[in-house]
Protein backbone atom coordinates (compact mmCIF):
# COMPACT_ATOMS: atom_id res chain seq x y z
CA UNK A 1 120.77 6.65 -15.36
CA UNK A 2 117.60 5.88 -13.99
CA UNK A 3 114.65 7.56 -11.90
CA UNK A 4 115.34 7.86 -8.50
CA UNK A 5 112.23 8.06 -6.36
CA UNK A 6 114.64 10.40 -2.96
CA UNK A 7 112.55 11.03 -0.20
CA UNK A 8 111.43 13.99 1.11
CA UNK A 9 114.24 14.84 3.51
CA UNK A 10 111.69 16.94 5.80
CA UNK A 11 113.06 15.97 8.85
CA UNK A 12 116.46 16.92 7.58
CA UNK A 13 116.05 20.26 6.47
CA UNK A 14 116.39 22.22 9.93
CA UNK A 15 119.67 20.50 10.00
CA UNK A 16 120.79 21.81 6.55
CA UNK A 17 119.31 25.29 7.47
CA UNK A 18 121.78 25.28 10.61
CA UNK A 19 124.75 24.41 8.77
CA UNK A 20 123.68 26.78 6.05
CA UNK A 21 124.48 29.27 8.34
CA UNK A 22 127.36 28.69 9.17
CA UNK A 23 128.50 27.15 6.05
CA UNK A 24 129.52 23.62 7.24
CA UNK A 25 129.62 21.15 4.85
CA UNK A 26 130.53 18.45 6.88
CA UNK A 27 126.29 18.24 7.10
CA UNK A 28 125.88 16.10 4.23
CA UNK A 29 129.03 14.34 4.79
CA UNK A 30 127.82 12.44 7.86
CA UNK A 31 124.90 11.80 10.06
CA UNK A 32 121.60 11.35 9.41
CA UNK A 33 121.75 13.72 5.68
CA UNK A 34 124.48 11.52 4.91
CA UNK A 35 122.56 8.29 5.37
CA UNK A 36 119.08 9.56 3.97
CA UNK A 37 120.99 10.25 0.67
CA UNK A 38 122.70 6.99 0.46
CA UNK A 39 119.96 5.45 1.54
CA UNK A 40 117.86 7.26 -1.65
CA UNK A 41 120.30 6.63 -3.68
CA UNK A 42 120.77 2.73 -3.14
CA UNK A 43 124.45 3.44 -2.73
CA UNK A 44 124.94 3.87 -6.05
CA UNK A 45 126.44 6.80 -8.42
CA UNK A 46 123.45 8.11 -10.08
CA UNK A 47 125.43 9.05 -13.18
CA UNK A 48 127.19 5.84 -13.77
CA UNK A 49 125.36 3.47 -11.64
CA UNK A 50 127.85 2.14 -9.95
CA UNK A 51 127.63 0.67 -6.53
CA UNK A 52 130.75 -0.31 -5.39
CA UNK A 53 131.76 3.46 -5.21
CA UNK A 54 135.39 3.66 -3.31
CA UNK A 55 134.91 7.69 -3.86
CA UNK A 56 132.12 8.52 -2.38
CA UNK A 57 131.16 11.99 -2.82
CA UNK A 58 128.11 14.11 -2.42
CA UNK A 59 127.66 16.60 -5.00
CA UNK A 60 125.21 19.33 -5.83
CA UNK A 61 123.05 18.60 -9.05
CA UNK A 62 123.02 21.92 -10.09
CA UNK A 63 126.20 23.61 -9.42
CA UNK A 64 125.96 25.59 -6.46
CA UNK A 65 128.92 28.86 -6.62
CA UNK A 66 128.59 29.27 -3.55
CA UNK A 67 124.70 30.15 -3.51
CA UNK A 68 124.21 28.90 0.34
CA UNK A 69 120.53 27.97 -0.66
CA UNK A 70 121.64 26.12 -3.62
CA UNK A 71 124.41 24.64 -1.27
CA UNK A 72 122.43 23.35 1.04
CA UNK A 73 119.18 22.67 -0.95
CA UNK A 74 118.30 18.89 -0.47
CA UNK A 75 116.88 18.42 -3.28
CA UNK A 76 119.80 19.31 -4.53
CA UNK A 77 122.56 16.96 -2.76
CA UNK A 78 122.71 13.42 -4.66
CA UNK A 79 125.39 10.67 -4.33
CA UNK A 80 128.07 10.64 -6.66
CA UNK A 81 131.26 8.48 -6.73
CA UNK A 82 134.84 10.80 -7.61
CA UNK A 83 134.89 9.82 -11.15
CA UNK A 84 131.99 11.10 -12.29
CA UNK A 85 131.39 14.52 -9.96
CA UNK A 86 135.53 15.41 -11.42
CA UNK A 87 134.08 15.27 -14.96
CA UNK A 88 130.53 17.23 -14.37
CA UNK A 89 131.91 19.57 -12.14
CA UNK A 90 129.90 22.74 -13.03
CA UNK A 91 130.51 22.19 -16.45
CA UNK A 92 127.27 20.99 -17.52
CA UNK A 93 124.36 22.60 -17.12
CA UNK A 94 121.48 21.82 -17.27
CA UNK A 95 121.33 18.31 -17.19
CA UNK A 96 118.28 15.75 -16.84
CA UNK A 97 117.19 15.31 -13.44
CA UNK A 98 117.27 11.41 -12.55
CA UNK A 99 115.15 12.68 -9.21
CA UNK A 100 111.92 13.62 -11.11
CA UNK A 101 109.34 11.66 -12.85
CA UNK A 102 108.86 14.00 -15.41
CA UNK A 103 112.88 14.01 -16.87
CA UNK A 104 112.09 10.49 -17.86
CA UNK A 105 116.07 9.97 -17.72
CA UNK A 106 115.96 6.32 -18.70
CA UNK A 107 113.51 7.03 -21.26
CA UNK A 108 115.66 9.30 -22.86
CA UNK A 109 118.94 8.35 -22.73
CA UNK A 110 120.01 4.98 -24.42
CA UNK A 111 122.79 3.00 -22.96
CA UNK A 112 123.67 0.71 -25.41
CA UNK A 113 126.69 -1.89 -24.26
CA UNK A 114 128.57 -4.14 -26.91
CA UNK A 115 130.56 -7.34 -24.58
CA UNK A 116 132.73 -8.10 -27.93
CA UNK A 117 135.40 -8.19 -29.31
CA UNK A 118 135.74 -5.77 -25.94
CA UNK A 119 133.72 -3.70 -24.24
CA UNK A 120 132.36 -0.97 -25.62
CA UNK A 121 129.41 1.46 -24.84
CA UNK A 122 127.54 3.96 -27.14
CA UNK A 123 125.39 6.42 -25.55
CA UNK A 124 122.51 8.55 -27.60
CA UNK A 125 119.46 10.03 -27.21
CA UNK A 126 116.23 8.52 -27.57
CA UNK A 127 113.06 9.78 -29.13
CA UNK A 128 111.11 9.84 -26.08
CA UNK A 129 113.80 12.98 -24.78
CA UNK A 130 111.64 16.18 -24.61
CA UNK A 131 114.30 18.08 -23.07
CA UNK A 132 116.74 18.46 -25.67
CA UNK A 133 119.36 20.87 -24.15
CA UNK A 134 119.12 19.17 -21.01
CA UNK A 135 119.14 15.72 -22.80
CA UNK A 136 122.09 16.77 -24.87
CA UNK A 137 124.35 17.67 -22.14
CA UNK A 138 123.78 14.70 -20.34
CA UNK A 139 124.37 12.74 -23.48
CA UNK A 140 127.70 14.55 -23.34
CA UNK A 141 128.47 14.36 -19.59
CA UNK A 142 127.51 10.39 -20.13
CA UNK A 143 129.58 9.50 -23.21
CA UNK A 144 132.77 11.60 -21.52
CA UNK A 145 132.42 9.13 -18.43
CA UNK A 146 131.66 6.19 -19.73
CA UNK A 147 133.56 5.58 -22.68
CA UNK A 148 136.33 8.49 -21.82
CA UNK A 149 135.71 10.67 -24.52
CA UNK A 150 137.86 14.01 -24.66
CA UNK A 151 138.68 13.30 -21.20
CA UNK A 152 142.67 12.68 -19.55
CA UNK A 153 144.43 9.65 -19.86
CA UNK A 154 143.81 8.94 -16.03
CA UNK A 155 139.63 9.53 -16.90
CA UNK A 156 140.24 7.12 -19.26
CA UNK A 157 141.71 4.26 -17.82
CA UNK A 158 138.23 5.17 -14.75
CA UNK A 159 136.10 4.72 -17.67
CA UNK A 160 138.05 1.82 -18.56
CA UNK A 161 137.62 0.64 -14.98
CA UNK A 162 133.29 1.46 -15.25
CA UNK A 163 133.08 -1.01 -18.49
CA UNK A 164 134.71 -3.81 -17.13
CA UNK A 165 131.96 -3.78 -13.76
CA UNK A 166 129.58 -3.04 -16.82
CA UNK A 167 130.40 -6.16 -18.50
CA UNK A 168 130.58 -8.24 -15.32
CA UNK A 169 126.57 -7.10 -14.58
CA UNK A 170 125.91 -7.43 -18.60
CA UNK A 171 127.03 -10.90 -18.15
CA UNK A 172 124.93 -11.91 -15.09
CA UNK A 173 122.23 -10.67 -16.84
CA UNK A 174 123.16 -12.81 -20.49
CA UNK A 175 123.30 -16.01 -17.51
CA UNK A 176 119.64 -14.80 -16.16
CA UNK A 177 118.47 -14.62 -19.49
CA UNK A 178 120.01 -18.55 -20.99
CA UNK A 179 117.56 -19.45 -18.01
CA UNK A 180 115.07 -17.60 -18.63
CA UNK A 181 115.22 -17.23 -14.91
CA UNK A 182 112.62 -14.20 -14.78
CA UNK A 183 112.92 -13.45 -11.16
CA UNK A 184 117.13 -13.48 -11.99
CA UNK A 185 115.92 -11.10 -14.42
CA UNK A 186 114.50 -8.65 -12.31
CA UNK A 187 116.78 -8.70 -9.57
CA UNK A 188 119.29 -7.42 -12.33
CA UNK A 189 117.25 -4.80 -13.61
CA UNK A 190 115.75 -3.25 -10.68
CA UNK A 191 116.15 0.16 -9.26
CA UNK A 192 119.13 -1.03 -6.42
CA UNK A 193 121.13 -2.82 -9.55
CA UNK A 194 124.10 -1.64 -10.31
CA UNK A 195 124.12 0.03 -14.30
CA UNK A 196 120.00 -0.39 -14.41
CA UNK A 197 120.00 1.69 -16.90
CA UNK A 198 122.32 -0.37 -19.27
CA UNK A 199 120.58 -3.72 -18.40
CA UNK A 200 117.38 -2.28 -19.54
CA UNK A 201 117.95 -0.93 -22.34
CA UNK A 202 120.08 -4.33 -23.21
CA UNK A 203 117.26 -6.13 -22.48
CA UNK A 204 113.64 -4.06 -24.31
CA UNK A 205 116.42 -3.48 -27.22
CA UNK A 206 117.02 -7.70 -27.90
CA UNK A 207 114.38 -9.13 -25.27
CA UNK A 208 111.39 -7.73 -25.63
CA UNK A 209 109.45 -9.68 -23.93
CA UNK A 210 111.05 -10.58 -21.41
CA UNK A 211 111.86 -7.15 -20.71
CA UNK A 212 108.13 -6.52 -20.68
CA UNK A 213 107.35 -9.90 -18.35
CA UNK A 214 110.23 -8.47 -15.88
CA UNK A 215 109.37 -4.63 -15.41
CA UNK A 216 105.49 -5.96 -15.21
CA UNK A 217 106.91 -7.43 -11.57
CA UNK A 218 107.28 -5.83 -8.27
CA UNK A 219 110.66 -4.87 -7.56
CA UNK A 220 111.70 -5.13 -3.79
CA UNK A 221 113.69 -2.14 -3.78
């Protein structure tokens, strides 16, 4: 997960207050809410970071039982792909907001991703987590979608599924890095990437300074 800088929506909110009313979903689903949030959210999963979502879905942050405020709330309507809103659900709560500055969700969650003898990913929390329920429960939620921990055989072989497009971006960046190709570097890291998150952490954890050199540049997001 990383931070994800969504606009302010405020020329979208009458629309949301109409459907409110009448309940109709279908708001966020298409049109102009629909495109705003993909739009915000690069077209990417903000759980797992994937962007080649063939589920989209648009779920509600904080799980909404059916509170029409909370329903209809756009701050509270991010992109999701099927895999990941089946698991959260409104299971956990509360969770570490990737949409505000001061969650610091990469800061506190640590992706770490192992490429052999397979692919394997180990999720914790970092010291720089102030939230700690919040931070544990999306530790939790994390670890049960990317690795498939506790979950069904069928959210297993999806998690399965994640680590192999995990290990095909880990590897672009391993090629970016034999170069020392800095802009390569960046363009794999930055806020559109796919897993982000992942490649970050990959890269401050065994790169320092490279990982310093890149995240000094501008990304063109």
């Amino acid at each position: 997960m990383i931070y994800v800088k969504k606009s302010e929506g405020v020329h979208l909110k009458p629309l949301l207050e109409t459907a409110k009313s009448k309940d109709n979903e279908a708001v966020y689903r298409t049109g102009p809410v629909y495109e705003q949030i993909k739009t915000d959210f690069y077209e990417k999963c903000y759980l797992c970071e994937d962007n080649e979502v063939t589920s989209i879905q648009i779920e509600h942050f904080e799980p909404h039982k059916n509170d029409m405020t909370k329903k209809y709330d756009w701050n509270n309507i991010f992109y999701s792909c099927g895999h990941c809103n089946n698991i959260k659900g409104a299971s956990f709560w509360p969770l570490l907001n990737c949409t505000d500055a001061g969650d610091q969700v990469w800061e506190s969650i640590e992706i770490r991703f192992e490429a052999y003898p397979k692919a394997t990913v180990n999720v914790q929390l970092s010291s720089a987590c102030t939230k700690i329920q919040e931070g544990e429960n999306t530790l939790e939620l994390l670890n049960k979608i990317l690795t498939g921990k506790d979950a069904t055989p069928m959210k297993k072989d999806e998690a399965a599924n994640l680590r192999k497009k995990m290990l095909r971006a880990y590897n672009q960046l391993s090629k970016a890095i034999g170069k020392q190709d800095l802009d390569a570097i960046k363009d794999c890291i930055s806020d559109k990437s796919a897993f982000a998150g992942m490649l970050r952490w990959h890269l401050k954890n065994n790169f320092p300074s490279l990982f310093e050199q890149a995240m000094s540049l501008p990304f063109d997001n």
